[in-house]
N, C-alpha and C. Protein backbone atom coordinates (compact mmCIF):
# COMPACT_ATOMS: atom_id res chain seq x y z
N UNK A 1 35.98 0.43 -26.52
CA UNK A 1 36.20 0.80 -25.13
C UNK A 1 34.91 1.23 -24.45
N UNK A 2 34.02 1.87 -25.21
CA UNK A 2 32.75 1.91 -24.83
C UNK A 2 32.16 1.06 -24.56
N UNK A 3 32.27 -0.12 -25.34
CA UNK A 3 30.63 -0.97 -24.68
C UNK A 3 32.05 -2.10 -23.58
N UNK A 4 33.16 -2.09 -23.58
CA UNK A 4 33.16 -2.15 -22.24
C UNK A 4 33.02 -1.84 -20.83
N UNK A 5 32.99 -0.65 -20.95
CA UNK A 5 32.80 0.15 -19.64
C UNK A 5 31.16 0.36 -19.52
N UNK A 6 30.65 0.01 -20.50
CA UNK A 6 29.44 0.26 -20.72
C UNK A 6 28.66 -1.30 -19.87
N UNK A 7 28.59 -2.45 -19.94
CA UNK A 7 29.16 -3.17 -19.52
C UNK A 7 29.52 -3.29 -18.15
N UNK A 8 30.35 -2.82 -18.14
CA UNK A 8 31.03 -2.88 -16.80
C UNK A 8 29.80 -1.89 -15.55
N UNK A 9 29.77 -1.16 -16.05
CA UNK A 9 28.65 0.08 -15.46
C UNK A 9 27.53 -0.75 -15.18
N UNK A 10 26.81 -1.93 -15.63
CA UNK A 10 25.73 -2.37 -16.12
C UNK A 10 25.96 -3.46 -15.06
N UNK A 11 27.09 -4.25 -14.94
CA UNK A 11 27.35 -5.19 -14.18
C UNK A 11 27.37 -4.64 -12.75
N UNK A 12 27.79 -3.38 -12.56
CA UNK A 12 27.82 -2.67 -10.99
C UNK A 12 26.69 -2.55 -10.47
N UNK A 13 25.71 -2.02 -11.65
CA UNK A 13 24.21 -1.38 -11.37
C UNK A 13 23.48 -2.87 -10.64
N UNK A 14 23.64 -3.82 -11.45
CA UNK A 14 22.79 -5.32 -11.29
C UNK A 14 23.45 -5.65 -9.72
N UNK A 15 24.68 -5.77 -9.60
CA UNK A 15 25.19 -6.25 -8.70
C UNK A 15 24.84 -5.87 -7.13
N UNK A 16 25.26 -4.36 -7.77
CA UNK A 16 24.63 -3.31 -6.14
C UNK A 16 23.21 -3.91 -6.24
N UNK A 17 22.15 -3.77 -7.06
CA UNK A 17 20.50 -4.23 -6.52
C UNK A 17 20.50 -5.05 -5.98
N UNK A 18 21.16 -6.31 -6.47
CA UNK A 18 21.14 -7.93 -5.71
C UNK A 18 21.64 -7.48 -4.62
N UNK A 19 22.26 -6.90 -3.75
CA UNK A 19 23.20 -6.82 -2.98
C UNK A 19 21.98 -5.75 -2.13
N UNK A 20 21.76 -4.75 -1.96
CA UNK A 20 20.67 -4.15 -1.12
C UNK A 20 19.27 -5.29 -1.29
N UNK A 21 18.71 -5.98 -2.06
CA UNK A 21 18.15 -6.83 -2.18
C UNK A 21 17.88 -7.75 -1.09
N UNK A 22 19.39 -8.74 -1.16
CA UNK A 22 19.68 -9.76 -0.11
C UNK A 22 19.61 -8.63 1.09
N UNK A 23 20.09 -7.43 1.49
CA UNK A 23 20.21 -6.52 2.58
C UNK A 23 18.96 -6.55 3.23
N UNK A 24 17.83 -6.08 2.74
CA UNK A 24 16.56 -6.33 3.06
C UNK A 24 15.98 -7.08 3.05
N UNK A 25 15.62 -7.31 4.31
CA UNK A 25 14.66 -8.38 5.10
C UNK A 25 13.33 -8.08 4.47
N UNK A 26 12.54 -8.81 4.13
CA UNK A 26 11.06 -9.05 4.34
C UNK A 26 10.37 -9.17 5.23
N UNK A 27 9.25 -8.43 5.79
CA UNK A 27 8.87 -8.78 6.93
C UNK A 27 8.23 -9.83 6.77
N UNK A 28 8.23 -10.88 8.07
CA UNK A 28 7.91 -12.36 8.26
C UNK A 28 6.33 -12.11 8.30
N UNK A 29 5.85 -13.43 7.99
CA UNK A 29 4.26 -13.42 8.61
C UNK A 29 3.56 -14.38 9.61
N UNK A 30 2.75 -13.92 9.97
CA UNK A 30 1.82 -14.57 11.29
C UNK A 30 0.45 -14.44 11.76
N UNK A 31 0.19 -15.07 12.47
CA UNK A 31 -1.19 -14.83 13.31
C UNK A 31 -1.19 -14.53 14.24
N UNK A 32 -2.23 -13.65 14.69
CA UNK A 32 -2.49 -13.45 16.20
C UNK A 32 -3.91 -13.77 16.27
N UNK A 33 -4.25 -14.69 17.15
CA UNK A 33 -5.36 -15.34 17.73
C UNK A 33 -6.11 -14.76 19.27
N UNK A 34 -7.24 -13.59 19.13
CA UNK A 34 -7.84 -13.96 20.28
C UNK A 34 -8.97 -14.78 20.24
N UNK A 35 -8.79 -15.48 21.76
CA UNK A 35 -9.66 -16.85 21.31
C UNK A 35 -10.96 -16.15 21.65
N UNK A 36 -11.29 -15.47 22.84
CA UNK A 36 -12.13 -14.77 23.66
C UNK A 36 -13.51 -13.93 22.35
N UNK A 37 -12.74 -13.38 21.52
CA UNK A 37 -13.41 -12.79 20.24
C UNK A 37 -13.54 -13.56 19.14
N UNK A 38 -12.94 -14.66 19.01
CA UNK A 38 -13.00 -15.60 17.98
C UNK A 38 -12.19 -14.91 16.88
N UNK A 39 -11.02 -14.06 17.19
CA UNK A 39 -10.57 -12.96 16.31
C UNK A 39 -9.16 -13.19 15.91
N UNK A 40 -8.98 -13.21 14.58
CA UNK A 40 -7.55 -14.15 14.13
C UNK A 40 -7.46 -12.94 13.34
N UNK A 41 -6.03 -12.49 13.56
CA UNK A 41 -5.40 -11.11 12.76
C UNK A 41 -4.06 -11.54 11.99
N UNK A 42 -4.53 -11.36 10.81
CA UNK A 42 -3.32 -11.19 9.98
C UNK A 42 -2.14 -10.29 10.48
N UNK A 43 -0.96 -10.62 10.05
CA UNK A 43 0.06 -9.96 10.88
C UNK A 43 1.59 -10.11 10.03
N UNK A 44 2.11 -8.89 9.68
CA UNK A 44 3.67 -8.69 9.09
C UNK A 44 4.40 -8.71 10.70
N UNK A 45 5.29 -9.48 10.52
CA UNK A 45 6.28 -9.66 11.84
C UNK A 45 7.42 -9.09 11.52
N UNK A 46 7.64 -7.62 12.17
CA UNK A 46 9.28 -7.40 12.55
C UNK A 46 10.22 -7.64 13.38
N UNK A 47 11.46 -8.10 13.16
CA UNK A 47 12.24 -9.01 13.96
C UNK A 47 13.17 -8.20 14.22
N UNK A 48 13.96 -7.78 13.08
CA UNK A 48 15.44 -7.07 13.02
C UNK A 48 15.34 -5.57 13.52
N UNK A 49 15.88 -4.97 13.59
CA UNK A 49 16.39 -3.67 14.33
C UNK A 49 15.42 -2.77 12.87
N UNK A 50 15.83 -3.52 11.60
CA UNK A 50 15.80 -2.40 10.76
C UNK A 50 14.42 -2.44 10.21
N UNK A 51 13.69 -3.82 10.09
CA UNK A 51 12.01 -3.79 10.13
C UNK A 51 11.13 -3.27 11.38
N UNK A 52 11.61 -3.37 12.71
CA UNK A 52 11.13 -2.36 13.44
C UNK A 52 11.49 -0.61 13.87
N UNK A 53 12.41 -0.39 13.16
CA UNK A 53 12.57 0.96 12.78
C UNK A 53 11.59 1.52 11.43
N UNK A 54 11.24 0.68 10.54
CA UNK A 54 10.38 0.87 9.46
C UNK A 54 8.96 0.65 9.44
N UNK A 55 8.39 -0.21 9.99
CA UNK A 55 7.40 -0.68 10.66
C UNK A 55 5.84 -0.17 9.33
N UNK A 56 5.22 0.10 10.21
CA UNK A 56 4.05 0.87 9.59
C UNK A 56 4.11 2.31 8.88
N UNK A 57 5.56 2.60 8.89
CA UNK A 57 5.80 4.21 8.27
C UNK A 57 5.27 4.10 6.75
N UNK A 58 4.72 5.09 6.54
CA UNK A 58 4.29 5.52 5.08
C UNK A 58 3.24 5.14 4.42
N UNK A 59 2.75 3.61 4.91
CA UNK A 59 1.25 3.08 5.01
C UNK A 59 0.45 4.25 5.18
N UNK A 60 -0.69 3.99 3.91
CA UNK A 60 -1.99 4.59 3.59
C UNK A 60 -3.07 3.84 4.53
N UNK A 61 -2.71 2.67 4.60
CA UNK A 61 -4.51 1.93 5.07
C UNK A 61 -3.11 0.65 5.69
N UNK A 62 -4.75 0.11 6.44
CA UNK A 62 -4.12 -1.36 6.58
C UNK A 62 -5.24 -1.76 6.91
N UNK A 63 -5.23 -2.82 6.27
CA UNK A 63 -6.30 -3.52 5.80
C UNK A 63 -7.31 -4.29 7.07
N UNK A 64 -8.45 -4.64 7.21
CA UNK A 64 -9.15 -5.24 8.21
C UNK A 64 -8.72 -6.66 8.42
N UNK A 65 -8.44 -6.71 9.79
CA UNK A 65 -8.04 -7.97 10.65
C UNK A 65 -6.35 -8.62 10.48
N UNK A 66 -5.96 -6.60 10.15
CA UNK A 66 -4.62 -7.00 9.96
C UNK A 66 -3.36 -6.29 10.91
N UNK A 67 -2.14 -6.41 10.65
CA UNK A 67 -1.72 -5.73 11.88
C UNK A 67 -0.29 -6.46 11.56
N UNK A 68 0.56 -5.48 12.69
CA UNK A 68 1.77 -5.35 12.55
C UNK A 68 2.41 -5.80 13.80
N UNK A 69 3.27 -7.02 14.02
CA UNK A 69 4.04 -7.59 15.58
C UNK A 69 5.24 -7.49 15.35
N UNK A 70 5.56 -6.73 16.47
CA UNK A 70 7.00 -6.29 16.28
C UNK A 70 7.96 -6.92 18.03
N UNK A 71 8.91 -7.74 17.38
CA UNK A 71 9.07 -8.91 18.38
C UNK A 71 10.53 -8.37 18.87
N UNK A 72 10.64 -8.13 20.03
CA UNK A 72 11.47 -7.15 20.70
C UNK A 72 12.79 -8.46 21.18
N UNK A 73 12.29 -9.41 21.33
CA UNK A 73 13.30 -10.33 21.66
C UNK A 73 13.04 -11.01 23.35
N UNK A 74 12.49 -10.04 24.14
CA UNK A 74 12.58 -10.37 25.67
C UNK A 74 11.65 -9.24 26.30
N UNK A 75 11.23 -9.13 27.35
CA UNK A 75 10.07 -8.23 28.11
C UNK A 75 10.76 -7.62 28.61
N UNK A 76 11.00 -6.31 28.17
CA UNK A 76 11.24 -4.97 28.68
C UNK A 76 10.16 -3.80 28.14
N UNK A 77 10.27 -2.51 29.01
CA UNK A 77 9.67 -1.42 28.67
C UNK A 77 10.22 -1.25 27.08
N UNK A 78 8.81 -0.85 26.13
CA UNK A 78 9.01 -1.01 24.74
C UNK A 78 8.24 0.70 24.19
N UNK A 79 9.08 1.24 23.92
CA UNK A 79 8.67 2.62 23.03
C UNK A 79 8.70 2.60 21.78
N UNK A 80 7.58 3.37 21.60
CA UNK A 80 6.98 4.12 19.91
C UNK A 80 6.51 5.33 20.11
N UNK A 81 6.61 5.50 18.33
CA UNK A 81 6.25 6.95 18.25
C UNK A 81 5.42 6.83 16.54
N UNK A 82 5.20 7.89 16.72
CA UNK A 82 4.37 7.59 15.47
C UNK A 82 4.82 8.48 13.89
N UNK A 83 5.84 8.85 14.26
CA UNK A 83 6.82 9.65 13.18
C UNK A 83 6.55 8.93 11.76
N UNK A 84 6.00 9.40 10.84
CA UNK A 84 6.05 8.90 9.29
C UNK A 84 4.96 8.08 9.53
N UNK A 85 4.25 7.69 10.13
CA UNK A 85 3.02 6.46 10.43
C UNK A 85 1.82 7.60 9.73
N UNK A 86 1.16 7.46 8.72
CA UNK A 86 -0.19 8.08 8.32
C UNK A 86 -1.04 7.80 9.14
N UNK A 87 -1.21 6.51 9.46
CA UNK A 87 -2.54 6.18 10.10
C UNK A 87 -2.77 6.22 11.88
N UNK A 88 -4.09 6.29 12.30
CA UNK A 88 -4.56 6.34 13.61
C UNK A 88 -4.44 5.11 13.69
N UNK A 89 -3.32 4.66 15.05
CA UNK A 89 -3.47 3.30 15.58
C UNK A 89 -3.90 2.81 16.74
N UNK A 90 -4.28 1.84 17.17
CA UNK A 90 -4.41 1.24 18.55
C UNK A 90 -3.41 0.33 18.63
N UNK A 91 -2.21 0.36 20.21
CA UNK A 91 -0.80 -0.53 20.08
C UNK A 91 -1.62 -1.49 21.67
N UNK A 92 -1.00 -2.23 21.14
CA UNK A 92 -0.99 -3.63 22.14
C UNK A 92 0.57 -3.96 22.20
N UNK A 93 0.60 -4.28 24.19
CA UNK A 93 1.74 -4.33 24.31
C UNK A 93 1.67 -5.90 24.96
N UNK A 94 2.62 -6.62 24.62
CA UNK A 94 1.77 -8.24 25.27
C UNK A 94 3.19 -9.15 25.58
N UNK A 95 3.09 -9.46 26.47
CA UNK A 95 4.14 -10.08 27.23
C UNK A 95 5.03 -11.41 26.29
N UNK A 96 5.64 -11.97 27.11
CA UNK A 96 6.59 -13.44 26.61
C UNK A 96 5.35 -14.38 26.59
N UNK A 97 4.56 -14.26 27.83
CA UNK A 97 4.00 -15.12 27.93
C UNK A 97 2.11 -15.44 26.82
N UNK A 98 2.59 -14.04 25.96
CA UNK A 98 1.25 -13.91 25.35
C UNK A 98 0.11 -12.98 26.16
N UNK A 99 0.07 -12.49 26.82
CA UNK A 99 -0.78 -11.87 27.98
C UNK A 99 -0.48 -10.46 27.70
N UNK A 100 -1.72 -9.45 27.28
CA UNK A 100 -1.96 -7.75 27.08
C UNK A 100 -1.24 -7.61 28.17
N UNK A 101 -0.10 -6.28 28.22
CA UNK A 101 0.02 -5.98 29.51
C UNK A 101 -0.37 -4.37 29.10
N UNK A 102 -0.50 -3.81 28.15
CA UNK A 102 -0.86 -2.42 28.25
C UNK A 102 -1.14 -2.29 27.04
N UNK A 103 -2.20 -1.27 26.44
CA UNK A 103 -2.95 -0.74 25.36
C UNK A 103 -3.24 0.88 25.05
N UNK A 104 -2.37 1.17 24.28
CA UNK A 104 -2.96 2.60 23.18
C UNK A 104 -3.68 2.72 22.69
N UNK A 105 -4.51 3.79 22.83
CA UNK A 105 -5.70 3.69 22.06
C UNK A 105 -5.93 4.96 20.83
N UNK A 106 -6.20 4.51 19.97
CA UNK A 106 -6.25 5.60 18.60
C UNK A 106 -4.86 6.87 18.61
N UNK A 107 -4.16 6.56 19.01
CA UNK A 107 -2.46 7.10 18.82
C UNK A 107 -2.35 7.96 17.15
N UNK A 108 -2.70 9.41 17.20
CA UNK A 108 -2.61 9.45 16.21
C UNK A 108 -1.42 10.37 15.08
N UNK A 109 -1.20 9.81 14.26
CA UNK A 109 -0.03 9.88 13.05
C UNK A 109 0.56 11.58 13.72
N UNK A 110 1.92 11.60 13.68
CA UNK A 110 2.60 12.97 13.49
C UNK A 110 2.94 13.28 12.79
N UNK A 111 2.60 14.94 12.95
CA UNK A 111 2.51 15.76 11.42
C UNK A 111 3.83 16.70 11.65
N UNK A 112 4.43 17.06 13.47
CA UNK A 112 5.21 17.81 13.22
C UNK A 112 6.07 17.69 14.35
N UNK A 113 7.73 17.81 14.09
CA UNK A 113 8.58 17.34 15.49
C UNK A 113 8.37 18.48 16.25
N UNK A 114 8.90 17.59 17.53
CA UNK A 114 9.40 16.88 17.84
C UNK A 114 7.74 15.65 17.80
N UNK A 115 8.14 14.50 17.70
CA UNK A 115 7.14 13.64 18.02
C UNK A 115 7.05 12.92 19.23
N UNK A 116 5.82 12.69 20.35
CA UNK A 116 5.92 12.41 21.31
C UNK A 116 6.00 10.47 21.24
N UNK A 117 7.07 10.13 22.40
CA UNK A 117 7.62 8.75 22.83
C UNK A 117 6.11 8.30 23.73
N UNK A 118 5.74 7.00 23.40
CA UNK A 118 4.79 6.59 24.13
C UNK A 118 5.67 4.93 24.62
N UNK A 119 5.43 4.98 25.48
CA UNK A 119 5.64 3.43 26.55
C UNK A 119 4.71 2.67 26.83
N UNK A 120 5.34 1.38 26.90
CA UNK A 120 3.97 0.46 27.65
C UNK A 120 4.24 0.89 29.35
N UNK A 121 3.16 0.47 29.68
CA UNK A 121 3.18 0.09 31.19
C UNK A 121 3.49 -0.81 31.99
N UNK A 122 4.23 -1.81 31.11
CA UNK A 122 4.62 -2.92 31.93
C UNK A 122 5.37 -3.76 30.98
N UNK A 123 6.95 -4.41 31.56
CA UNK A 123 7.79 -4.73 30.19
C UNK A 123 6.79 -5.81 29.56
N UNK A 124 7.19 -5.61 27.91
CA UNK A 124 6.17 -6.24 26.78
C UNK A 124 7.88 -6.88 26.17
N UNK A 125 7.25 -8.08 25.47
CA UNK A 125 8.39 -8.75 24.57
C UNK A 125 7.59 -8.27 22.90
N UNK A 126 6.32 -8.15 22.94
CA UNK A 126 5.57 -7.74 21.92
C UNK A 126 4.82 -6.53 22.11
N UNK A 127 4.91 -6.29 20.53
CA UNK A 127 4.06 -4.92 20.37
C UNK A 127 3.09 -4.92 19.17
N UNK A 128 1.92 -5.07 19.15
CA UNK A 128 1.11 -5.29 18.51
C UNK A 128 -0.05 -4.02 17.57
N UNK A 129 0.40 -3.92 16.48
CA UNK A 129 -0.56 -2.77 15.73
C UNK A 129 -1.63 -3.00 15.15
N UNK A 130 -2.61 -2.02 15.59
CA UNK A 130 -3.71 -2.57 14.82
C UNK A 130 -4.61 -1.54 14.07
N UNK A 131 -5.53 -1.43 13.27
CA UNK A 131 -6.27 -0.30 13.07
C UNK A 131 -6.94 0.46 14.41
N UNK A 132 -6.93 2.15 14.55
CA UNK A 132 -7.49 2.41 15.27
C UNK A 132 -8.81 2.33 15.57
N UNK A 133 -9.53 1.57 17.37
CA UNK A 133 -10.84 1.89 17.61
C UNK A 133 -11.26 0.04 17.13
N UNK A 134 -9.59 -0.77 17.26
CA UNK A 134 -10.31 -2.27 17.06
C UNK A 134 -10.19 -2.57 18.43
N UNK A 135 -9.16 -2.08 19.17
CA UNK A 135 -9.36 -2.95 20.54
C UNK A 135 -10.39 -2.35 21.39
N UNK A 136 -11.42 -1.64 21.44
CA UNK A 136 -12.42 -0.72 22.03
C UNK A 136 -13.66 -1.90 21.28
N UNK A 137 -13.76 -1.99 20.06
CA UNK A 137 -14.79 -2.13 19.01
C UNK A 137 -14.85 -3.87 19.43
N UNK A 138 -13.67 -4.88 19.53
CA UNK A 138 -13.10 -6.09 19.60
C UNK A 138 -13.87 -6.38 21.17
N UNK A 139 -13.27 -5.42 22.30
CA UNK A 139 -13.48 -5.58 23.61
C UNK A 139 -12.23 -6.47 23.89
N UNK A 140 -11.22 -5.94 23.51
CA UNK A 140 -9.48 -6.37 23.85
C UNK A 140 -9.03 -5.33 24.70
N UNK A 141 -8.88 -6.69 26.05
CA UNK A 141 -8.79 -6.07 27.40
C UNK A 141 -6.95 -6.12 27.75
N UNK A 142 -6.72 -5.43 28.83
CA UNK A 142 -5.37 -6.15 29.42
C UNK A 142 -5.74 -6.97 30.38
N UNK A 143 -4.64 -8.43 30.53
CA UNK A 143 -4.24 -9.42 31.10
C UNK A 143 -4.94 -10.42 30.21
N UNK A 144 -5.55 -10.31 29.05
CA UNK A 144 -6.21 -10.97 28.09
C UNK A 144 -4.93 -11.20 27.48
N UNK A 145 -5.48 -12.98 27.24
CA UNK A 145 -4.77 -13.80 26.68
C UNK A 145 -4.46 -14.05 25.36
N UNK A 146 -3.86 -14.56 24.80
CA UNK A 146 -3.78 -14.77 23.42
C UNK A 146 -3.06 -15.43 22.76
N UNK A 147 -3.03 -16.24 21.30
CA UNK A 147 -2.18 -16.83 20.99
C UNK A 147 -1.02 -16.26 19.74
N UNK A 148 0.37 -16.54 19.92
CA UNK A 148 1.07 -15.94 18.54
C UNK A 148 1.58 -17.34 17.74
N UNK A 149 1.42 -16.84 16.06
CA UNK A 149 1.66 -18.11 15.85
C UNK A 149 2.24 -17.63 14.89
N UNK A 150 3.76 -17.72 15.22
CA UNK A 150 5.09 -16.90 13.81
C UNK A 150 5.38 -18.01 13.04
């Protein structure tokens, strides 16, 4: 009776993993191309509700010429915060049409609530992360163009 239930216990354990497994999404990958800098950024793409709720949280580093697009679906006013985020970021907020419409600059990590809501300035369908002090360092302007390639 033991090594059935034993067994059985074993079959639940496997089953539930596969099962939160398939639950979680991977974040997608991509490029972001400015042509202006000759500057092509590696990029994890969040799509779902639950990869842009997770985003960059808990990250130590992120690596050079890399970055995080988080694809809202349509151009509206788009908020963040930097709750659980370690690192100093610079956010790019960039339209349907590919076009900066507003930029954060070195936004840095919160250590204690409440944590402050930051907005773009103009509805964004994208939101673009990057290490802090690249879009200053880059010379990544707004109404600067760009290409996404999911």
């Amino acid at each position: 009776m033991k090594q059935i239930l034993l067994v059985f216990f074993m079959m639940v354990i496997v089953s539930g993993s596969v099962f939160a497994e398939e639950k979680y999404e991977k974040f997608g990958q991509g490029r972001v191309i400015f042509s202006q800098q000759q500057l092509t950024i590696d990029v994890e793409v969040a799509v779902t509700g639950m990869q842009r709720a997770i985003g960059l949280m808990f990250r130590e580093n992120l690596g050079k010429n890399k970055g995080m697009l988080f694809d809202f679906g349509k151009d509206a006013i788009q908020r963040v915060w930097m709750k659980n985020t370690l690192i100093p970021l610079d956010i790019l907020f960039i339209s349907e049409k590919g076009k900066i419409v507003s930029i954060l600059k070195n936004l840095q990590p919160c250590t204690k609530a409440p944590c402050v809501i930051f907005e773009s300035e103009e509805p964004a369908r994208y939101m673009l992360e990057l290490n802090s002090g690249m879009s200053d360092g880059e010379k990544i302007i707004i109404n600067q163009k760009m290409l996404l390639l999911l």
